[in-house]
PDB file of N, CA and C in Angstrom:
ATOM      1  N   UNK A   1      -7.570  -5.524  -8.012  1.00  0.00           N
ATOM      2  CA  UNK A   1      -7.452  -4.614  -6.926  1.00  0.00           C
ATOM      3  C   UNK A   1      -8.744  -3.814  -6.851  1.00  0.00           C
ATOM      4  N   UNK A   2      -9.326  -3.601  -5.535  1.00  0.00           N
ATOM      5  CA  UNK A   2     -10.454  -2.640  -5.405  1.00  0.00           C
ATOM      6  C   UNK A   2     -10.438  -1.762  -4.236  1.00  0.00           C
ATOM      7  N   UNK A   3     -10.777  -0.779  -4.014  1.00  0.00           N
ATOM      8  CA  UNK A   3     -10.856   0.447  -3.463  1.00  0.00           C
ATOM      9  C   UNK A   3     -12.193   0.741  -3.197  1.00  0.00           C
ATOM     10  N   UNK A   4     -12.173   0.544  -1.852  1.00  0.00           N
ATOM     11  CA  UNK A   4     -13.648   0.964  -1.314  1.00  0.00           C
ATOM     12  C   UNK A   4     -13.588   2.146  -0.206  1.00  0.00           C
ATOM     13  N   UNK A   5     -15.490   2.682   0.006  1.00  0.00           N
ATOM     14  CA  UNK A   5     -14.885   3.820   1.012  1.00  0.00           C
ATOM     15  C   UNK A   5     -15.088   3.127   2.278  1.00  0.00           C
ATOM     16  N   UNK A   6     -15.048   3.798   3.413  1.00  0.00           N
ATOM     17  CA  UNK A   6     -15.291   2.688   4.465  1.00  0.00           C
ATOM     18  C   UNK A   6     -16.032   4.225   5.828  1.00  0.00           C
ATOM     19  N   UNK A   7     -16.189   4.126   6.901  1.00  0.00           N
ATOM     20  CA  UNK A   7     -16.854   4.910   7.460  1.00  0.00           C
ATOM     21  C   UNK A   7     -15.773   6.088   7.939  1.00  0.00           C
ATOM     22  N   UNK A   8     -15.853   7.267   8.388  1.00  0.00           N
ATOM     23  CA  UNK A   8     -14.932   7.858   8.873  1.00  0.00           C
ATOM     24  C   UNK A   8     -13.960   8.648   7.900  1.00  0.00           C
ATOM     25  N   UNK A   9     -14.647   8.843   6.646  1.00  0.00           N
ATOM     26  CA  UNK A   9     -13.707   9.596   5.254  1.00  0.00           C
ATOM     27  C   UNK A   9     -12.329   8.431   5.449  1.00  0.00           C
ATOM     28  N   UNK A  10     -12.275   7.136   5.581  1.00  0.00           N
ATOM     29  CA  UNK A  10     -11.386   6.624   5.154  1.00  0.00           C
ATOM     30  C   UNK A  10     -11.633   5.500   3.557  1.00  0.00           C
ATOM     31  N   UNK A  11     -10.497   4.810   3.039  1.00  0.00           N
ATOM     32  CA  UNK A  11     -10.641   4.295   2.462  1.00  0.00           C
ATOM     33  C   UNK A  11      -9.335   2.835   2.660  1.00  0.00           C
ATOM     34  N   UNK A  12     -10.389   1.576   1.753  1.00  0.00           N
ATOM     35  CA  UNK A  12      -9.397   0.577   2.406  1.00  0.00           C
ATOM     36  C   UNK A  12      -9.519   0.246   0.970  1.00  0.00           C
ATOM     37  N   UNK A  13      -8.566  -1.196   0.598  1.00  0.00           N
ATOM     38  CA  UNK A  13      -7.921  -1.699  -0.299  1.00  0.00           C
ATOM     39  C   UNK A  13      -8.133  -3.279  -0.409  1.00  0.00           C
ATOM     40  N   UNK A  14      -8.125  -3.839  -1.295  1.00  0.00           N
ATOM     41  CA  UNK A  14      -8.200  -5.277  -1.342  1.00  0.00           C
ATOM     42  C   UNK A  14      -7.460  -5.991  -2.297  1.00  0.00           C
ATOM     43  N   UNK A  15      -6.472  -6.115  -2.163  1.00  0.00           N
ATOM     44  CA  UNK A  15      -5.996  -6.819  -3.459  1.00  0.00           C
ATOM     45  C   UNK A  15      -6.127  -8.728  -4.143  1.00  0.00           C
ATOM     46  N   UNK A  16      -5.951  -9.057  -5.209  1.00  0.00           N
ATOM     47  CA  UNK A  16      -6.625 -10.311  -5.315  1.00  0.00           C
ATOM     48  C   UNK A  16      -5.881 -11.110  -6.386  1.00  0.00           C
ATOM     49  N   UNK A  17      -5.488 -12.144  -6.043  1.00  0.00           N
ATOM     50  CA  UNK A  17      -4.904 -12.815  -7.003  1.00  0.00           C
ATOM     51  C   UNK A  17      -5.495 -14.591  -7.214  1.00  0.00           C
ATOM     52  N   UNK A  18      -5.171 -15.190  -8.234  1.00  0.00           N
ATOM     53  CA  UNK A  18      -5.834 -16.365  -8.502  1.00  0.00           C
ATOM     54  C   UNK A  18      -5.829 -17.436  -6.482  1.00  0.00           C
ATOM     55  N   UNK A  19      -4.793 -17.047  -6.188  1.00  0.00           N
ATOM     56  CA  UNK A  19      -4.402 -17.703  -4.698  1.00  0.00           C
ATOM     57  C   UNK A  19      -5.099 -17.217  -3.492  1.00  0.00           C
ATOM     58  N   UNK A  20      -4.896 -15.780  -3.505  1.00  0.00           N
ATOM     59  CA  UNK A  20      -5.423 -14.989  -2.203  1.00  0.00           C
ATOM     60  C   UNK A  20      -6.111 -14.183  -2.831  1.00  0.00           C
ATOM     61  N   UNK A  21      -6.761 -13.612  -1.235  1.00  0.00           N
ATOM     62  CA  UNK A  21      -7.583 -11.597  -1.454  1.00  0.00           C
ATOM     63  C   UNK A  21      -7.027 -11.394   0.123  1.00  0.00           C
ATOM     64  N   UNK A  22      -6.770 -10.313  -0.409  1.00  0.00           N
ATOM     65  CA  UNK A  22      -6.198  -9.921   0.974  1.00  0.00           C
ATOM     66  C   UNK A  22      -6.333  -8.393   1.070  1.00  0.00           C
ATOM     67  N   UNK A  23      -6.107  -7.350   2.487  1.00  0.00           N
ATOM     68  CA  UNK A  23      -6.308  -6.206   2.548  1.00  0.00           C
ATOM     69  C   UNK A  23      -6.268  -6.237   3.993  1.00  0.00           C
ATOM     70  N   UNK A  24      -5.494  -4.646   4.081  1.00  0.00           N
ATOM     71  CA  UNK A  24      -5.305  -4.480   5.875  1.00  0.00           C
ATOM     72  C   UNK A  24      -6.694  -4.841   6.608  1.00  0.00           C
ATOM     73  N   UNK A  25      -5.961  -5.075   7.858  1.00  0.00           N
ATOM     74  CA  UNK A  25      -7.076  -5.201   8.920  1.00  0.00           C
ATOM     75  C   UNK A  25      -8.434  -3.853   9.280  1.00  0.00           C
ATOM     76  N   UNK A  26      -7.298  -3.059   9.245  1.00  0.00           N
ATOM     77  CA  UNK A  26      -8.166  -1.136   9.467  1.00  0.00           C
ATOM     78  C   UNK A  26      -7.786  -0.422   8.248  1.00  0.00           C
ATOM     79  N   UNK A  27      -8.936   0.176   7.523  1.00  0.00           N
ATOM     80  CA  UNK A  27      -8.394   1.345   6.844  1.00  0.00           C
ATOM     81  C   UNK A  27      -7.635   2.055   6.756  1.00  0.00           C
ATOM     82  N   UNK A  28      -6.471   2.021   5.842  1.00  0.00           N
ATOM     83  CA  UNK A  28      -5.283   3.030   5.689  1.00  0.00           C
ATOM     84  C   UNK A  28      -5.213   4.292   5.366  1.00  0.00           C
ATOM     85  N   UNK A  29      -6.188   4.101   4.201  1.00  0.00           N
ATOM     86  CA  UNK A  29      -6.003   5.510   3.598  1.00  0.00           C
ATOM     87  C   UNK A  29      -6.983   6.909   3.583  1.00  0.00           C
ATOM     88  N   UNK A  30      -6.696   7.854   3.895  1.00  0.00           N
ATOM     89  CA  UNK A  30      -7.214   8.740   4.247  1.00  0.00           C
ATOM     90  C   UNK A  30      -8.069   9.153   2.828  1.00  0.00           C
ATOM     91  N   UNK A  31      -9.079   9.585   2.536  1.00  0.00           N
ATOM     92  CA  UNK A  31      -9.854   9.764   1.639  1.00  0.00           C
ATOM     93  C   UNK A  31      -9.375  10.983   1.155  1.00  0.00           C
ATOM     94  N   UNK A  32      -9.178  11.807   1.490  1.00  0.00           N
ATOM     95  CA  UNK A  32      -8.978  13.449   1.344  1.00  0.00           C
ATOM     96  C   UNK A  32      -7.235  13.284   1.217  1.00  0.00           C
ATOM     97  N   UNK A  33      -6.442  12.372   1.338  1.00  0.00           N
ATOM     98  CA  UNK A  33      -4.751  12.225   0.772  1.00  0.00           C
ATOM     99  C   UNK A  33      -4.708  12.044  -0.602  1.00  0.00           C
ATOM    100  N   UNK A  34      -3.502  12.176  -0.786  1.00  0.00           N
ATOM    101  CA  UNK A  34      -3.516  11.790  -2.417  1.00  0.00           C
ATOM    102  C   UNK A  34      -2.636  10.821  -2.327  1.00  0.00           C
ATOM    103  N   UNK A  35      -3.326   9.184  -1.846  1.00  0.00           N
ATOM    104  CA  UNK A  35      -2.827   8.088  -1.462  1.00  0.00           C
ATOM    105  C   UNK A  35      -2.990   7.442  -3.312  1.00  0.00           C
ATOM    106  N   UNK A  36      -1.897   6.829  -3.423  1.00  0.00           N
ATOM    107  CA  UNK A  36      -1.383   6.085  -4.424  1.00  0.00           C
ATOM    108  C   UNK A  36      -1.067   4.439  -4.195  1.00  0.00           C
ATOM    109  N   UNK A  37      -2.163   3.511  -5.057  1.00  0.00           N
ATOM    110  CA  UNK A  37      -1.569   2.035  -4.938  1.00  0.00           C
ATOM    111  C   UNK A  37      -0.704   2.104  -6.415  1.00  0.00           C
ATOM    112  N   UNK A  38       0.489   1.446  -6.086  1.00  0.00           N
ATOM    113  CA  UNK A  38       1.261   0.869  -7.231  1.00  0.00           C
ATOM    114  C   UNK A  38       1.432  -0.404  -7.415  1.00  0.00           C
ATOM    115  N   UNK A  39       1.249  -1.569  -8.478  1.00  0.00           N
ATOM    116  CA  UNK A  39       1.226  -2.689  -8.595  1.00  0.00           C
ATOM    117  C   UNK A  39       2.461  -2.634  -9.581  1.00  0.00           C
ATOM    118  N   UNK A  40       3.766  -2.947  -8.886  1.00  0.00           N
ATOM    119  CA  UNK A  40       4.759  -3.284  -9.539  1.00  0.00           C
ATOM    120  C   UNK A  40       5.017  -4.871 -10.083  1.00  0.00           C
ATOM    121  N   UNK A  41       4.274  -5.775  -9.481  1.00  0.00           N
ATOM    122  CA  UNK A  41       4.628  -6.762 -10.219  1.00  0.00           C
ATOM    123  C   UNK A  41       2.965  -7.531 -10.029  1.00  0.00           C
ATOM    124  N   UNK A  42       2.831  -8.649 -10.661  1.00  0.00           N
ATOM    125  CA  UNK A  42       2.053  -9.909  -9.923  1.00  0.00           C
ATOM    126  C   UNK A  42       2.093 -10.253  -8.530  1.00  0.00           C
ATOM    127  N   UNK A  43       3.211  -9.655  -7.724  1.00  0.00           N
ATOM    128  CA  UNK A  43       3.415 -10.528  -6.835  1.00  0.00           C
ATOM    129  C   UNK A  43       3.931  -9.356  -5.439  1.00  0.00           C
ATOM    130  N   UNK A  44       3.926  -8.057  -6.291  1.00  0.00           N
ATOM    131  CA  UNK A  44       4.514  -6.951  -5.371  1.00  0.00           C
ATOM    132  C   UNK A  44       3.467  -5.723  -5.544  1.00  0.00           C
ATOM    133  N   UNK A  45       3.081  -5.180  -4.410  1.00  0.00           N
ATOM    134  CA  UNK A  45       2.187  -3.789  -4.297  1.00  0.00           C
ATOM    135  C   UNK A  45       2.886  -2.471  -3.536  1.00  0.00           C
ATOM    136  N   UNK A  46       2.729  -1.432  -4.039  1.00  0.00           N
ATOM    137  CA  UNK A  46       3.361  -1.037  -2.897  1.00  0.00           C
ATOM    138  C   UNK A  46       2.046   0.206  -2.710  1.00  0.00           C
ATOM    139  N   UNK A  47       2.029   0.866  -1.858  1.00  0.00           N
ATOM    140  CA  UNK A  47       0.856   1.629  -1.305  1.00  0.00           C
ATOM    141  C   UNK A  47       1.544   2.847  -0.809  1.00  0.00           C
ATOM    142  N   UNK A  48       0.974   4.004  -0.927  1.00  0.00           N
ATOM    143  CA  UNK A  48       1.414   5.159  -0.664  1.00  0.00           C
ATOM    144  C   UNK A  48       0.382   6.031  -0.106  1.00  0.00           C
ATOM    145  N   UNK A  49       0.427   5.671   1.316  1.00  0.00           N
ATOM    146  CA  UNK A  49      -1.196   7.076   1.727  1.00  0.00           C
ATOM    147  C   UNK A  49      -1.169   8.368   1.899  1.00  0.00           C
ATOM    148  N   UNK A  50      -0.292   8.676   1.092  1.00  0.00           N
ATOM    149  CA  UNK A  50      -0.481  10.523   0.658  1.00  0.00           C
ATOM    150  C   UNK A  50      -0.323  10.904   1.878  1.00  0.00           C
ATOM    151  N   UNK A  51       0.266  10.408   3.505  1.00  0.00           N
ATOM    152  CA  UNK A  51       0.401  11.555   4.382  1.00  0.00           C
ATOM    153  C   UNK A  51       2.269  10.903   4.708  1.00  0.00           C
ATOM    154  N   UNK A  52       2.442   9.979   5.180  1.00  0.00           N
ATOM    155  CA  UNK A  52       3.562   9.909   5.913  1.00  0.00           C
ATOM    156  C   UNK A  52       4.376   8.089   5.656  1.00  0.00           C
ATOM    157  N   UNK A  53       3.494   7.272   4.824  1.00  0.00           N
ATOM    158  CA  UNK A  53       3.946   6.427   4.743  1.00  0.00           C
ATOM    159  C   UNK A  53       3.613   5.403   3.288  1.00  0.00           C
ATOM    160  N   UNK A  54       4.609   4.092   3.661  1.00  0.00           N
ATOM    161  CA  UNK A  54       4.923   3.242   2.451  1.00  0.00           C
ATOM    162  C   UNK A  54       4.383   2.137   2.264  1.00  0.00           C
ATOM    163  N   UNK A  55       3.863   1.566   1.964  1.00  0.00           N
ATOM    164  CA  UNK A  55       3.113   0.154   2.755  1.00  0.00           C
ATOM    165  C   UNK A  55       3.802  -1.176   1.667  1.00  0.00           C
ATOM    166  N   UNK A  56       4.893  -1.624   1.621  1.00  0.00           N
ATOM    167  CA  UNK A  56       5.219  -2.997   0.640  1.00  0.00           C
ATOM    168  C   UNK A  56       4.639  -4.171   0.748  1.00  0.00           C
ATOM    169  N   UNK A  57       3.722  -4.619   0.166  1.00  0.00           N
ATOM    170  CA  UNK A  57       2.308  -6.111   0.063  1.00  0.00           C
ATOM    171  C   UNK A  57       3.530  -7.255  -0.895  1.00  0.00           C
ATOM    172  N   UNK A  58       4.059  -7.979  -0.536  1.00  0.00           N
ATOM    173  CA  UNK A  58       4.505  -8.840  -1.815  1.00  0.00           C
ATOM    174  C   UNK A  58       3.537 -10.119  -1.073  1.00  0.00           C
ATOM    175  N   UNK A  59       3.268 -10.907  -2.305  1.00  0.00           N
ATOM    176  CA  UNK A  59       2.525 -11.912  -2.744  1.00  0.00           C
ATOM    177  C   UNK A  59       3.137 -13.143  -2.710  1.00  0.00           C
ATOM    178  N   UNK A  60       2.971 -14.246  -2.166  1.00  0.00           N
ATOM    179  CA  UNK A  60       3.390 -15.959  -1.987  1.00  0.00           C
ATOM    180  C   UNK A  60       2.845 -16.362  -2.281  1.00  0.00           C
ATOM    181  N   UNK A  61       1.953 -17.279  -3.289  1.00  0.00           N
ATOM    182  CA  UNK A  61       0.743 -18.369  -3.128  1.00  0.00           C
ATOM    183  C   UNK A  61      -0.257 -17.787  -2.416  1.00  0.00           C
ATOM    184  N   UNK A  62      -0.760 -18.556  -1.396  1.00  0.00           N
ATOM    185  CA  UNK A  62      -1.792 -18.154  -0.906  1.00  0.00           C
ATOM    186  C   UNK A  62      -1.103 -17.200   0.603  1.00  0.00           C
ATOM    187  N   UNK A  63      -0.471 -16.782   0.802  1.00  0.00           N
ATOM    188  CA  UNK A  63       0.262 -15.807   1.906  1.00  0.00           C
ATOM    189  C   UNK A  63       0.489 -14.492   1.651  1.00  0.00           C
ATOM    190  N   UNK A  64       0.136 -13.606   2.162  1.00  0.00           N
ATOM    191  CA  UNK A  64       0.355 -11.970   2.128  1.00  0.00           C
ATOM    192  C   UNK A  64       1.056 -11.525   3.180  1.00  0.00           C
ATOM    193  N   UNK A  65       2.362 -10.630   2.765  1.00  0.00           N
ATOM    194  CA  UNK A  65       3.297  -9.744   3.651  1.00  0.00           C
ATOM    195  C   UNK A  65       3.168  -8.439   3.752  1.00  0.00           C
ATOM    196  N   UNK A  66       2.761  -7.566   4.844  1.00  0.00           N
ATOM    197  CA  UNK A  66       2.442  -6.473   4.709  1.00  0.00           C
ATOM    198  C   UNK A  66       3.855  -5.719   5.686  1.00  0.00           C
ATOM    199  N   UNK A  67       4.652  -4.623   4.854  1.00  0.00           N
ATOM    200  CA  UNK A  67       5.896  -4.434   5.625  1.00  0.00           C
ATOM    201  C   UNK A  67       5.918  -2.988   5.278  1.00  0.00           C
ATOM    202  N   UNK A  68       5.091  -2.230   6.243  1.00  0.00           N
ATOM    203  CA  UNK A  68       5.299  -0.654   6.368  1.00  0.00           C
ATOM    204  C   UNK A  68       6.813   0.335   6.505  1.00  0.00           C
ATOM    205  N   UNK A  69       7.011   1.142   6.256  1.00  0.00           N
ATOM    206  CA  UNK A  69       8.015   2.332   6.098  1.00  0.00           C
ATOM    207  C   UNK A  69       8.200   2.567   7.405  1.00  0.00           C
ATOM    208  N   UNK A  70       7.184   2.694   8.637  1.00  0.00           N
ATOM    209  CA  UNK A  70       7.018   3.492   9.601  1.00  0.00           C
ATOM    210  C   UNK A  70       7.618   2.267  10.398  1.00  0.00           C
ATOM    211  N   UNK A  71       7.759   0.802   9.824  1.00  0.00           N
ATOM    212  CA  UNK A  71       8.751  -0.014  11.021  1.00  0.00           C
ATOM    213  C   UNK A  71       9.443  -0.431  10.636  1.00  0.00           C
ATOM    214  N   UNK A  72      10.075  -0.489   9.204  1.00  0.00           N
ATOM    215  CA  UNK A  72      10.836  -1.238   8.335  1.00  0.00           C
ATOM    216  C   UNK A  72      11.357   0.229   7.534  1.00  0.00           C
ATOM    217  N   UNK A  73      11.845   1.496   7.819  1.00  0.00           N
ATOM    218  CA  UNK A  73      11.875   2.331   7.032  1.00  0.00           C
ATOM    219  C   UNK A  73      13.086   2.157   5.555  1.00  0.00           C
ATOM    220  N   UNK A  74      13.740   0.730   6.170  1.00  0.00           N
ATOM    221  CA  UNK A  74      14.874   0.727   4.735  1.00  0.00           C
ATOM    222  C   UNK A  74      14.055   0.149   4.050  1.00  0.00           C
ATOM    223  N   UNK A  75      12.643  -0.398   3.717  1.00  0.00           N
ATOM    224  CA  UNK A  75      11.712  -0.399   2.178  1.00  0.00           C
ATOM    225  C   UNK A  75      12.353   0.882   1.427  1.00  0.00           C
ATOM    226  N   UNK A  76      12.066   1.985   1.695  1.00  0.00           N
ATOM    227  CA  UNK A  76      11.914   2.810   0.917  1.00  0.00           C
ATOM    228  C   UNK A  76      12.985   3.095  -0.329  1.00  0.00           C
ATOM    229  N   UNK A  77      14.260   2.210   0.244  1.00  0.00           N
ATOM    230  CA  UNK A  77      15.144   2.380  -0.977  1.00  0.00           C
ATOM    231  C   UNK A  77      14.915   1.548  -1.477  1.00  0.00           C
ATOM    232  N   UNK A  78      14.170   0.568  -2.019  1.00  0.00           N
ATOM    233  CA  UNK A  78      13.583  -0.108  -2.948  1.00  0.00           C
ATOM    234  C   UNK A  78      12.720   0.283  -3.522  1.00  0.00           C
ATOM    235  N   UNK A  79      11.974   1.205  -3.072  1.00  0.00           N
ATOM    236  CA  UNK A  79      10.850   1.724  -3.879  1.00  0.00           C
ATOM    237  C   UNK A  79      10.600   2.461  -5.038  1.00  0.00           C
ATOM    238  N   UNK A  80       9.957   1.712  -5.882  1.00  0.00           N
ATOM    239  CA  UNK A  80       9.864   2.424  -7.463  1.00  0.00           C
ATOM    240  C   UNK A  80       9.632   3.931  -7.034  1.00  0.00           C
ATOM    241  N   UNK A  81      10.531   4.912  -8.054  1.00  0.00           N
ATOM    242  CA  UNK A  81      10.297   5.882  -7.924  1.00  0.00           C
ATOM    243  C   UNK A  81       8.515   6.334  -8.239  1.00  0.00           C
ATOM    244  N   UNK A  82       8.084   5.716  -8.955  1.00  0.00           N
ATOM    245  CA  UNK A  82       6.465   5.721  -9.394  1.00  0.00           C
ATOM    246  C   UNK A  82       5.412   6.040  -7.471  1.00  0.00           C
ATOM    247  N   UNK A  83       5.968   4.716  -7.062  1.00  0.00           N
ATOM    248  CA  UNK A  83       5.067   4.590  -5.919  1.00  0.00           C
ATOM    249  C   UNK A  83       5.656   5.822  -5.100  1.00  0.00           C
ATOM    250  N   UNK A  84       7.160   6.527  -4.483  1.00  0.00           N
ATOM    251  CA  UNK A  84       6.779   7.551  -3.795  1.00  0.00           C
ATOM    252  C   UNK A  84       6.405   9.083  -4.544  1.00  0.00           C
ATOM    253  N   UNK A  85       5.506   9.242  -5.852  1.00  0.00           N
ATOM    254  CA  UNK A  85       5.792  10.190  -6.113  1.00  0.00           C
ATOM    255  C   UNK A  85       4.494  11.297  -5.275  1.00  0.00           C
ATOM    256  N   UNK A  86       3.636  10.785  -5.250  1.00  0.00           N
ATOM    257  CA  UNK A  86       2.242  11.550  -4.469  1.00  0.00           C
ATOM    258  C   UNK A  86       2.128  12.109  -3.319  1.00  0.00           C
ATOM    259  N   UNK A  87       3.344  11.991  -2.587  1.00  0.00           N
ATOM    260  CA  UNK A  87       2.532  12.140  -1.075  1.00  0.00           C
ATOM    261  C   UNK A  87       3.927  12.890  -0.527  1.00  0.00           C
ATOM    262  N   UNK A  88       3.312  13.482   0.690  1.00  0.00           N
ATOM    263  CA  UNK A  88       4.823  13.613   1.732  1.00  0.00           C
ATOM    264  C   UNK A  88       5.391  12.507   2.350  1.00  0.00           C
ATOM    265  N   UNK A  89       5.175  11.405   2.068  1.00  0.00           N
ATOM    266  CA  UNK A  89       5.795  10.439   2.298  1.00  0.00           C
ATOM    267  C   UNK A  89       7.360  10.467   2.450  1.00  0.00           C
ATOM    268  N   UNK A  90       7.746   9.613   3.506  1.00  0.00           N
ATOM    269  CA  UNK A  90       9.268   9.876   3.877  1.00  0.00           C
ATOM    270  C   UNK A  90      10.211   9.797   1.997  1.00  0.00           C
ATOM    271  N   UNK A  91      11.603  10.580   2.163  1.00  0.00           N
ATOM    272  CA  UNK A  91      11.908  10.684   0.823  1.00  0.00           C
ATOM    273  C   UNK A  91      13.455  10.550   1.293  1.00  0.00           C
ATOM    274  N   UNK A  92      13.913   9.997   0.096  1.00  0.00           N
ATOM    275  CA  UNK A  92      15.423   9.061   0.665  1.00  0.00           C
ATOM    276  C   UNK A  92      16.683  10.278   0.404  1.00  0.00           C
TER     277      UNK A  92
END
């Protein structure tokens, strides 16, 4: 996993496994949040950008699923208590 800054005080994400690299299209995370990546498994990420949301990455082979809080908000009862602890992120 790597964390870069990107223009605009944001910051984006890349995650990487023997199959894929993958990472959102636009920068998520706000530089100045107290955005949290959690790597719960090999195969599961979950992302927390310290203002309002959840971001769940699980891993296939070479395929990446990216399934946000803000359109899918029942993620969040799956979510390791670890990944929502940082942010105002929605809270169940």
């Amino acid at each position: 996993m790597r964390v870069t800054a990107e223009s605009g005080n944001f910051m984006n994400y890349t995650i990487t496994t023997k199959d894929i690299s993958t990472n959102p299209s636009k920068p998520p995370l706000d530089a100045t949040a107290p955005w949290l990546i959690f790597p719960e498994s090999t195969h599961s990420v979950w992302v927390n950008d310290g203002r309002d949301g959840v971001t769940l990455i699980n891993i296939h082979g070479s395929a990446a699923k990216f399934t946000s809080s803000r359109v899918v908000p029942e993620i969040l009862h799956n979510a390791p208590i670890a990944a929502m602890k940082r942010s105002a992120a929605p809270q169940l």
